[in-house]
N, C-alpha and C. Protein backbone atom coordinates (compact mmCIF):
# COMPACT_ATOMS: atom_id res chain seq x y z
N UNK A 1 9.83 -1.54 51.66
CA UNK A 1 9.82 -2.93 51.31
C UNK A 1 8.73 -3.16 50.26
N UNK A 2 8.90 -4.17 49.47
CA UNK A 2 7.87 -4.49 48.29
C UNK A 2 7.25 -5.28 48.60
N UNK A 3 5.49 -4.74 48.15
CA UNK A 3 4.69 -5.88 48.67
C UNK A 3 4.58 -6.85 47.63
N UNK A 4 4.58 -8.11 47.95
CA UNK A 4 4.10 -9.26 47.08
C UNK A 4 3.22 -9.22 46.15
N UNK A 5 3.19 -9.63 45.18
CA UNK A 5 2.28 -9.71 43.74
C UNK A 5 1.12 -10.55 44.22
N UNK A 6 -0.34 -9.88 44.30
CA UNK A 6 -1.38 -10.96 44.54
C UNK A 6 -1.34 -12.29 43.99
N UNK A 7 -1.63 -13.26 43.94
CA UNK A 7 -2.22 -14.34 42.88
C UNK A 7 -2.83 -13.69 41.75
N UNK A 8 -2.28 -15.28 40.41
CA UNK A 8 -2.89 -14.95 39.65
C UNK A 8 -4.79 -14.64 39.38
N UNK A 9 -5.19 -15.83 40.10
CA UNK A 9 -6.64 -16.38 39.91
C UNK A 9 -6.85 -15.01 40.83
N UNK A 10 -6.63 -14.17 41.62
CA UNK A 10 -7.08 -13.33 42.42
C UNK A 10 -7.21 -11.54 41.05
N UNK A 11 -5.95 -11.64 40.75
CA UNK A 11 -6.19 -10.48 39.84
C UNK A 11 -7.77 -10.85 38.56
N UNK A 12 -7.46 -12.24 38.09
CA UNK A 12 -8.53 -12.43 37.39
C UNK A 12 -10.03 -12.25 37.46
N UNK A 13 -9.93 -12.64 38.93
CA UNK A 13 -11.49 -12.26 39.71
C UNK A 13 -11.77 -10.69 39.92
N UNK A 14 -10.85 -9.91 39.87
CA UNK A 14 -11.02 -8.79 40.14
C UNK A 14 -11.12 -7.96 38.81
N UNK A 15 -10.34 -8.49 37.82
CA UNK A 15 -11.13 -8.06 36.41
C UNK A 15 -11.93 -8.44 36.15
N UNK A 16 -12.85 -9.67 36.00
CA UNK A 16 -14.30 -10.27 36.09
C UNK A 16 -15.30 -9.15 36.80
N UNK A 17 -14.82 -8.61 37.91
CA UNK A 17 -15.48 -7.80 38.86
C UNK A 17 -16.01 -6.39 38.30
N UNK A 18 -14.64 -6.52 37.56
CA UNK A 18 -14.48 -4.68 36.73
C UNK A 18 -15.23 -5.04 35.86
N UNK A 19 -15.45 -5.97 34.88
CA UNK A 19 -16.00 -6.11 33.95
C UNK A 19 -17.78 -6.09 33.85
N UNK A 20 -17.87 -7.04 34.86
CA UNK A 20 -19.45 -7.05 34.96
C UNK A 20 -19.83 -5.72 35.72
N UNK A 21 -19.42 -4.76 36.54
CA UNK A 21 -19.39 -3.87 37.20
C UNK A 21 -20.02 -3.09 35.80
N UNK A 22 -19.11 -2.71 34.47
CA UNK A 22 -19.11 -1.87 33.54
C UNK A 22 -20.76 -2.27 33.12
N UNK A 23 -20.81 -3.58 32.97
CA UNK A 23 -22.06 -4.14 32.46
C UNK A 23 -23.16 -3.98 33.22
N UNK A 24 -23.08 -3.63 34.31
CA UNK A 24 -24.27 -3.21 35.18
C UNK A 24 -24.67 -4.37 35.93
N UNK A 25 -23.62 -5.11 35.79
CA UNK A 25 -24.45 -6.34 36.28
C UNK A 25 -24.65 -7.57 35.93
N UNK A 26 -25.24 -7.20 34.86
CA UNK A 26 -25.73 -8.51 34.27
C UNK A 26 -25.04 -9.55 32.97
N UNK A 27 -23.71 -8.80 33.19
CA UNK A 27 -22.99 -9.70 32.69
C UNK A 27 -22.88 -9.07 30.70
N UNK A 28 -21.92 -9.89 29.61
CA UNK A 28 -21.72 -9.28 28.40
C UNK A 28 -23.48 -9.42 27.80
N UNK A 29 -23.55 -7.90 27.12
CA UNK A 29 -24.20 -7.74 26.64
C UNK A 29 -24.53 -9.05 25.19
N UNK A 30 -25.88 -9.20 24.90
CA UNK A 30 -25.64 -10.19 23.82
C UNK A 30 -26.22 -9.62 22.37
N UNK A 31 -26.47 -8.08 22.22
CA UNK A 31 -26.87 -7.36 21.81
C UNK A 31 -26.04 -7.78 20.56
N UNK A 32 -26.75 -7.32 18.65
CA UNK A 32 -25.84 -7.63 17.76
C UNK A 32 -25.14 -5.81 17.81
N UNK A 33 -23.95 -6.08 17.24
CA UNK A 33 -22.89 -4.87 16.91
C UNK A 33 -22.85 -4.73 15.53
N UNK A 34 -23.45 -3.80 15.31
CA UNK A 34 -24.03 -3.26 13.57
C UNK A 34 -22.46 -3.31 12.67
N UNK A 35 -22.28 -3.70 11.82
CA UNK A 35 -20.70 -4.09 11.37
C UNK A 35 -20.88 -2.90 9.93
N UNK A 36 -19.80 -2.13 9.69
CA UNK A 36 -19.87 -1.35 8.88
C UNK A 36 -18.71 -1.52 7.78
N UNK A 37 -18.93 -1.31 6.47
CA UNK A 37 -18.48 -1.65 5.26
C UNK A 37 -17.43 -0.75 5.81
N UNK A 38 -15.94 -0.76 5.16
CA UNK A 38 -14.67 0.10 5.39
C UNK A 38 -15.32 1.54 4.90
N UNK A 39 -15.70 1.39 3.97
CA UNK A 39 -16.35 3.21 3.34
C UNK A 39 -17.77 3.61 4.23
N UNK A 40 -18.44 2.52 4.53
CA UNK A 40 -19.93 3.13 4.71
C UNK A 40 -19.81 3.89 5.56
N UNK A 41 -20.99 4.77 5.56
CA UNK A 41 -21.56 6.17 6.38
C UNK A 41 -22.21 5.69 7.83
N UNK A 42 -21.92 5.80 8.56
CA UNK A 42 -22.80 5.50 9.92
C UNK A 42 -24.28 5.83 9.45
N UNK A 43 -25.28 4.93 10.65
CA UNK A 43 -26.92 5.38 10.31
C UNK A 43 -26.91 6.63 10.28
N UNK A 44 -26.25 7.58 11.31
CA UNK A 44 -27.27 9.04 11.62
C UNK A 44 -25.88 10.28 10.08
N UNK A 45 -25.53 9.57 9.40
CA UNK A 45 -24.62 10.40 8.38
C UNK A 45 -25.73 11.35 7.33
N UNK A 46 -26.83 11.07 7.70
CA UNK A 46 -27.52 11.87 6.85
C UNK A 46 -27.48 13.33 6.78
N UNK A 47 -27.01 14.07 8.11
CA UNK A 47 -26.45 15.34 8.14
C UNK A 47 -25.54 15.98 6.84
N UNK A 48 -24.69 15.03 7.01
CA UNK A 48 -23.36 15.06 6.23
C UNK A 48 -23.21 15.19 4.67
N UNK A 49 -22.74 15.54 3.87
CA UNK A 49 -23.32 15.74 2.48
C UNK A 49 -22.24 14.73 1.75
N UNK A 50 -22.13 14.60 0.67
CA UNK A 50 -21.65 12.98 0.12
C UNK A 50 -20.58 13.54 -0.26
N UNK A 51 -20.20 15.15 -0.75
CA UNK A 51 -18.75 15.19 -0.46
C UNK A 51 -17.93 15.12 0.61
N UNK A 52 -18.51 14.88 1.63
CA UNK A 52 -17.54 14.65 3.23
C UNK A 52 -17.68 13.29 3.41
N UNK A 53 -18.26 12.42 2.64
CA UNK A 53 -18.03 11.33 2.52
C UNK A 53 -17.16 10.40 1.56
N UNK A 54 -16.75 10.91 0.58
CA UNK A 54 -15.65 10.75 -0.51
C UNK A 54 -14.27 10.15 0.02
N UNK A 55 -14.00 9.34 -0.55
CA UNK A 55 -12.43 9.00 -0.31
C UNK A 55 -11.54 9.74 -0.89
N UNK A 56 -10.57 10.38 -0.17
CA UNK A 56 -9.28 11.36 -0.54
C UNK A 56 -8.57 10.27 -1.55
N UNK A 57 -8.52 9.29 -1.48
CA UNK A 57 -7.92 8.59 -2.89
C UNK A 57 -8.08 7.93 -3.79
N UNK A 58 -9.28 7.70 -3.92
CA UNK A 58 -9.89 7.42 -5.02
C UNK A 58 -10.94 8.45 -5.90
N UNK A 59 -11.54 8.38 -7.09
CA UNK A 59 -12.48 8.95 -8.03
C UNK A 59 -13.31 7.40 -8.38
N UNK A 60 -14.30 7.45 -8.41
CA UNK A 60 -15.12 6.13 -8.47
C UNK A 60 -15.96 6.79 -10.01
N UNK A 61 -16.26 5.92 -10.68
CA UNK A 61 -16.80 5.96 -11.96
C UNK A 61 -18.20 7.12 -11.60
N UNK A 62 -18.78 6.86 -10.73
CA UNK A 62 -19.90 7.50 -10.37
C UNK A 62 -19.71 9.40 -10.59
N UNK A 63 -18.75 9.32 -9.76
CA UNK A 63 -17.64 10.80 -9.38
C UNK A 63 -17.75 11.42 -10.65
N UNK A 64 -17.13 10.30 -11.14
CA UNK A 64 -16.58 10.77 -12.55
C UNK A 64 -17.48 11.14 -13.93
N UNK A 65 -18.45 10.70 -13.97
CA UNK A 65 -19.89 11.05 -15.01
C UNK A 65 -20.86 12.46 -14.10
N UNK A 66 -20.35 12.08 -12.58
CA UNK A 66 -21.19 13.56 -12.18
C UNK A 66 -20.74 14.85 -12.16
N UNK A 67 -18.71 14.61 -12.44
CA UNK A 67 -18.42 15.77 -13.01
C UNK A 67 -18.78 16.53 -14.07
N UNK A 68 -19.25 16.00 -15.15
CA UNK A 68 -19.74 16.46 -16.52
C UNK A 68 -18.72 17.50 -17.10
N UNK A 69 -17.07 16.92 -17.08
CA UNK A 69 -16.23 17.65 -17.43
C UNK A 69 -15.52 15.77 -18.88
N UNK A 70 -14.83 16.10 -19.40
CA UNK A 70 -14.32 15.49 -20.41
C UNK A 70 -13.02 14.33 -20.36
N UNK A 71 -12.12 15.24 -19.63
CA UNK A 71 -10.77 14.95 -19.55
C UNK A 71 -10.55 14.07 -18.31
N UNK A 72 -9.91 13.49 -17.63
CA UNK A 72 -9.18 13.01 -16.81
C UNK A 72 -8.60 14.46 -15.34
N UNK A 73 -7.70 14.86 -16.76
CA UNK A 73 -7.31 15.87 -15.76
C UNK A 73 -8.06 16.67 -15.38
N UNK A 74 -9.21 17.44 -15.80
CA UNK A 74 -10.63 18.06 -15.67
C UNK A 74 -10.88 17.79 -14.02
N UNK A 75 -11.15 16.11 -14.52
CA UNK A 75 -12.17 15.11 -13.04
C UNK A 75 -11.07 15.82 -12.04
N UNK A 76 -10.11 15.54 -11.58
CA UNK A 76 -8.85 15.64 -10.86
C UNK A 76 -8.57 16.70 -10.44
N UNK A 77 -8.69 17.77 -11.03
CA UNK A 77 -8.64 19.76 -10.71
C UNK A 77 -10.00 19.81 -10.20
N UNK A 78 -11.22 18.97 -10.62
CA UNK A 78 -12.27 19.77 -10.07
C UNK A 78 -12.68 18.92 -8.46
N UNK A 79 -12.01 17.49 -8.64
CA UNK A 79 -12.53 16.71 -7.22
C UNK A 79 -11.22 16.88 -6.44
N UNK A 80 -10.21 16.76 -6.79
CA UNK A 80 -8.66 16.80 -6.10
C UNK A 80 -7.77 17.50 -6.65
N UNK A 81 -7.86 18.32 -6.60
CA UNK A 81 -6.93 19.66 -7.05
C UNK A 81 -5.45 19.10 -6.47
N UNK A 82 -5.53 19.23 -5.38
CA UNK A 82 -4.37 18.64 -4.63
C UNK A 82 -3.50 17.47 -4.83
N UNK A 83 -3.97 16.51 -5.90
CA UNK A 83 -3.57 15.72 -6.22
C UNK A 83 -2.50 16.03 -7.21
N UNK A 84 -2.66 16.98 -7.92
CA UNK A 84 -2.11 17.68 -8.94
C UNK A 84 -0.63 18.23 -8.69
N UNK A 85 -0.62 18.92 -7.58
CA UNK A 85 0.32 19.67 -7.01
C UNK A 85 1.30 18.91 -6.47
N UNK A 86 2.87 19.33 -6.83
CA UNK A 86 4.22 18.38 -6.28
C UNK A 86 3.83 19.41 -5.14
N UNK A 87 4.75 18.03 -4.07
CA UNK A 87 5.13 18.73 -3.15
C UNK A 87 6.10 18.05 -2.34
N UNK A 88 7.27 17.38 -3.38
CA UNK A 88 8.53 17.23 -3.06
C UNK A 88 9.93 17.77 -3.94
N UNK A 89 10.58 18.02 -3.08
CA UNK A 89 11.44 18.74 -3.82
C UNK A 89 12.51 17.72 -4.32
N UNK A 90 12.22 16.91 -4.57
CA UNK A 90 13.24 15.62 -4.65
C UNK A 90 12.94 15.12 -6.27
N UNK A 91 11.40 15.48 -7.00
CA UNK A 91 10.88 15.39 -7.81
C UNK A 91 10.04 16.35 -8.85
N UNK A 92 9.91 16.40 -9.87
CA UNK A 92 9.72 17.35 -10.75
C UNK A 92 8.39 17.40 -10.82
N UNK A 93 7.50 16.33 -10.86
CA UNK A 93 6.52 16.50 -11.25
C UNK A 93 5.44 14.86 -10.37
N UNK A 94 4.46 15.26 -10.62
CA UNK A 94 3.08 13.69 -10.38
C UNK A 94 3.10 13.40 -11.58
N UNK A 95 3.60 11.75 -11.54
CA UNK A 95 3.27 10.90 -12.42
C UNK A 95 2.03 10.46 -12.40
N UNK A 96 2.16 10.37 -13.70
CA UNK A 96 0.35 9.93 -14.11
C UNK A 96 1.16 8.20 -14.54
N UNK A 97 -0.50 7.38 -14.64
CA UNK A 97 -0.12 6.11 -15.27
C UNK A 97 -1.41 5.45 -15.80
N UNK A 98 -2.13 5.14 -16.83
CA UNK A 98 -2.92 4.55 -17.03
C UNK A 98 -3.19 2.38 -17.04
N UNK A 99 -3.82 2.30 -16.49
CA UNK A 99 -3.98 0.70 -16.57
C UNK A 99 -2.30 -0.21 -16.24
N UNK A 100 -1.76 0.86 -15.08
CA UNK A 100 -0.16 0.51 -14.94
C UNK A 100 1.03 0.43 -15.90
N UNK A 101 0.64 1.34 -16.89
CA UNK A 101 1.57 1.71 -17.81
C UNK A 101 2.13 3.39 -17.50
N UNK A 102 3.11 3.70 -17.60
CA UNK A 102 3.67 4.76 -16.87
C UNK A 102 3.20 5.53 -18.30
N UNK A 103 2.45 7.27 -18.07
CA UNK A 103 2.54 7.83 -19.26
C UNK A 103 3.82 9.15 -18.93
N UNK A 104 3.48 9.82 -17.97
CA UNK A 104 4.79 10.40 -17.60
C UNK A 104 4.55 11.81 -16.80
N UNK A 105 4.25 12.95 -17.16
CA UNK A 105 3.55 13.91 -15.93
C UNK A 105 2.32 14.23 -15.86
N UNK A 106 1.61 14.69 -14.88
CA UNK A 106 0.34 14.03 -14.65
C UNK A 106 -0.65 15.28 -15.95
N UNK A 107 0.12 16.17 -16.12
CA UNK A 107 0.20 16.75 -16.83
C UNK A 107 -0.92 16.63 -18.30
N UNK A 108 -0.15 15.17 -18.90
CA UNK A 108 -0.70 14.42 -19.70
C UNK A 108 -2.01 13.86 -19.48
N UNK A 109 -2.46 13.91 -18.60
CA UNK A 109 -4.04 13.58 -19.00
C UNK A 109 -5.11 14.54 -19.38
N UNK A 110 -4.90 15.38 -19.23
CA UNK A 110 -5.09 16.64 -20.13
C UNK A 110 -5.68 16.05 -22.14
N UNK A 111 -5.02 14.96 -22.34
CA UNK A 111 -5.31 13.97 -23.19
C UNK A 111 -6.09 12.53 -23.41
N UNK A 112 -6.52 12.65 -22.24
CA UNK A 112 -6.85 11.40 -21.53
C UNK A 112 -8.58 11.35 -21.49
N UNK A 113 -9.53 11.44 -22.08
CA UNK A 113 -10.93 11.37 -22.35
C UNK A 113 -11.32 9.94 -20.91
N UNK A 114 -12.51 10.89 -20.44
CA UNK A 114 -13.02 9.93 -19.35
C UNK A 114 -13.48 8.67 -20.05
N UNK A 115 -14.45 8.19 -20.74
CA UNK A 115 -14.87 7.53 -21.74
C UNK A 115 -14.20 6.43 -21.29
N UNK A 116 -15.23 5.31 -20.66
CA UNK A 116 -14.24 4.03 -20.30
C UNK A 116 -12.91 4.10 -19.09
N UNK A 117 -13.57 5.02 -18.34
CA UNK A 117 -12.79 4.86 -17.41
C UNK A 117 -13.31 4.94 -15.95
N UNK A 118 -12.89 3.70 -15.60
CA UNK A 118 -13.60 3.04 -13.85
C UNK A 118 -13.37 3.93 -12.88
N UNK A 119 -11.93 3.93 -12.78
CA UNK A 119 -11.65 4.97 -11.44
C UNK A 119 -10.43 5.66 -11.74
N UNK A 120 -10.21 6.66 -10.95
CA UNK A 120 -8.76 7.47 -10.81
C UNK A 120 -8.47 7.15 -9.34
N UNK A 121 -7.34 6.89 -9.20
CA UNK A 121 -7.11 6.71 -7.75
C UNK A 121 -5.41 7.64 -7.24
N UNK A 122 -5.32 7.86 -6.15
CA UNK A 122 -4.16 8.84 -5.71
C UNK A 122 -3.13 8.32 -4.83
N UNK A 123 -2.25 7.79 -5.29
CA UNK A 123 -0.88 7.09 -4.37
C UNK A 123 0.17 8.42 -3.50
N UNK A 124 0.57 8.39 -2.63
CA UNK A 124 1.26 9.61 -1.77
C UNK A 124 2.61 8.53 -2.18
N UNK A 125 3.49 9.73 -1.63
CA UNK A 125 4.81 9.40 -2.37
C UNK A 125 5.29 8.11 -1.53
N UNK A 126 5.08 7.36 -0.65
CA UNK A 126 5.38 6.42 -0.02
C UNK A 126 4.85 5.21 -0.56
N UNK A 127 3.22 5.36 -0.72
CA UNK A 127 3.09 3.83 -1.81
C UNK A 127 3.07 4.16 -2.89
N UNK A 128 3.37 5.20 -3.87
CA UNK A 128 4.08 4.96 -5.23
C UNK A 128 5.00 4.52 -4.92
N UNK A 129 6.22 4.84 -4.06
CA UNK A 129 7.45 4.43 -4.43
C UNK A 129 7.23 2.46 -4.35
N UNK A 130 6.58 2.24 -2.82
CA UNK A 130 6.29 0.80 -2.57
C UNK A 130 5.39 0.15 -4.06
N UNK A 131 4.78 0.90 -4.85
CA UNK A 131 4.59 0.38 -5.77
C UNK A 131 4.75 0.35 -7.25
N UNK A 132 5.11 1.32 -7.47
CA UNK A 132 5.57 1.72 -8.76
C UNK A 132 7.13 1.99 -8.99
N UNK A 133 7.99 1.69 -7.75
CA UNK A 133 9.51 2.10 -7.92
C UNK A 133 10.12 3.38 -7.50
N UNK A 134 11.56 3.57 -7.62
CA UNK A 134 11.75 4.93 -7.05
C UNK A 134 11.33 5.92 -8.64
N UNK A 135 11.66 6.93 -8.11
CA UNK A 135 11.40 8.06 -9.36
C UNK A 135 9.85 9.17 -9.00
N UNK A 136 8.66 8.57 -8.29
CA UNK A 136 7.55 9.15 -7.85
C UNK A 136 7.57 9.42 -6.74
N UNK A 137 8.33 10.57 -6.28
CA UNK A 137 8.41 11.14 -4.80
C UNK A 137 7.22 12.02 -4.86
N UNK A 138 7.15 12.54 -6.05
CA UNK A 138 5.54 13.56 -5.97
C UNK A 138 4.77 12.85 -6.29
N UNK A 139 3.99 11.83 -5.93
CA UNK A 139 2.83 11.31 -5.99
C UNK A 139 2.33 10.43 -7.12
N UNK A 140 1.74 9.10 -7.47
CA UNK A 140 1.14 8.83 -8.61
C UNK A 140 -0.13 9.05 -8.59
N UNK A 141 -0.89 9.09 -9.91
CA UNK A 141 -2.28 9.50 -10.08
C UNK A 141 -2.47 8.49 -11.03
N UNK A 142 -3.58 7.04 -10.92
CA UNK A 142 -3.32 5.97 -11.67
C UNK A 142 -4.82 5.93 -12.12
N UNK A 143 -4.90 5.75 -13.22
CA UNK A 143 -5.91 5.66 -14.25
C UNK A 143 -6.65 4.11 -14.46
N UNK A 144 -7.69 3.56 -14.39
CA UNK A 144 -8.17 2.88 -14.41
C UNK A 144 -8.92 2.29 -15.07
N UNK A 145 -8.77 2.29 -16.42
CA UNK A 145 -9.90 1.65 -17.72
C UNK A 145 -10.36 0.52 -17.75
N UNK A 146 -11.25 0.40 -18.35
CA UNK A 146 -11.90 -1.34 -18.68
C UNK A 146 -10.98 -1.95 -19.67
């Protein structure tokens, strides 16, 4: 036979119970909760070296003058190699695109002088397509000038 569902106000008291229980007691802590930027490093990240801190999809201007390489494609083989590489068979090649103008395989930046340029950033074939249309199943690599 099934036993009856306690009351509501009864389950409530009994999570109240669990709750301050966790708290030791004395009820929610009123302590502040240190709020962290989407990128920032926790306090104790000092271990950690600033390439394990890098975003897999972006190149930030900074990145990009501490490569001390020339090209676009340079920055890109030496911080994200991987970015470079298809790896759908549905598509020929990574489109490149500067300032949202399509130039065509990523290939082409190979032509592309850093000089005035903010960021490189790396789309996977799901938000190229959501943003740039079908045709970039292998990846966009989008260029960022002033």
């Amino acid at each position: 036979m099934r036993r009856p569902l306690p009351a509501i106000p009864a389950l409530v008291a009994a999570a109240a119970l669990l709750a301050a229980s966790a708290c030791g007691g004395r009820g929610a802590s009123h302590a502040p909760v240190p709020k962290l930027e989407p990128d920032a490093a926790p306090a104790n990240a000092g271990e950690s070296s600033p390439r394990s801190r890098r975003r897999s999809d972006l190149i930030t201007r900074e990145e990009i003058e501490a490569s001390h390489v020339t090209t676009v494609y340079d920055v890109v083989e030496r911080l994200h190699p991987n970015w470079l590489h298809n790896r759908s068979p549905r598509s020929d090649y990574v489109v490149a695109f500067y300032n949202e103008r399509e130039l065509g395989p990523a290939g082409l930046l190979k032509g592309v002088r850093v000089e005035g340029v903010e960021s490189i950033r790396w789309y996977d074939s799901v938000i190229a397509r959501a943003r740039f249309g079908f045709g970039h199943e292998a990846g966009v690599i989008e260029v960022i000038g002033q």
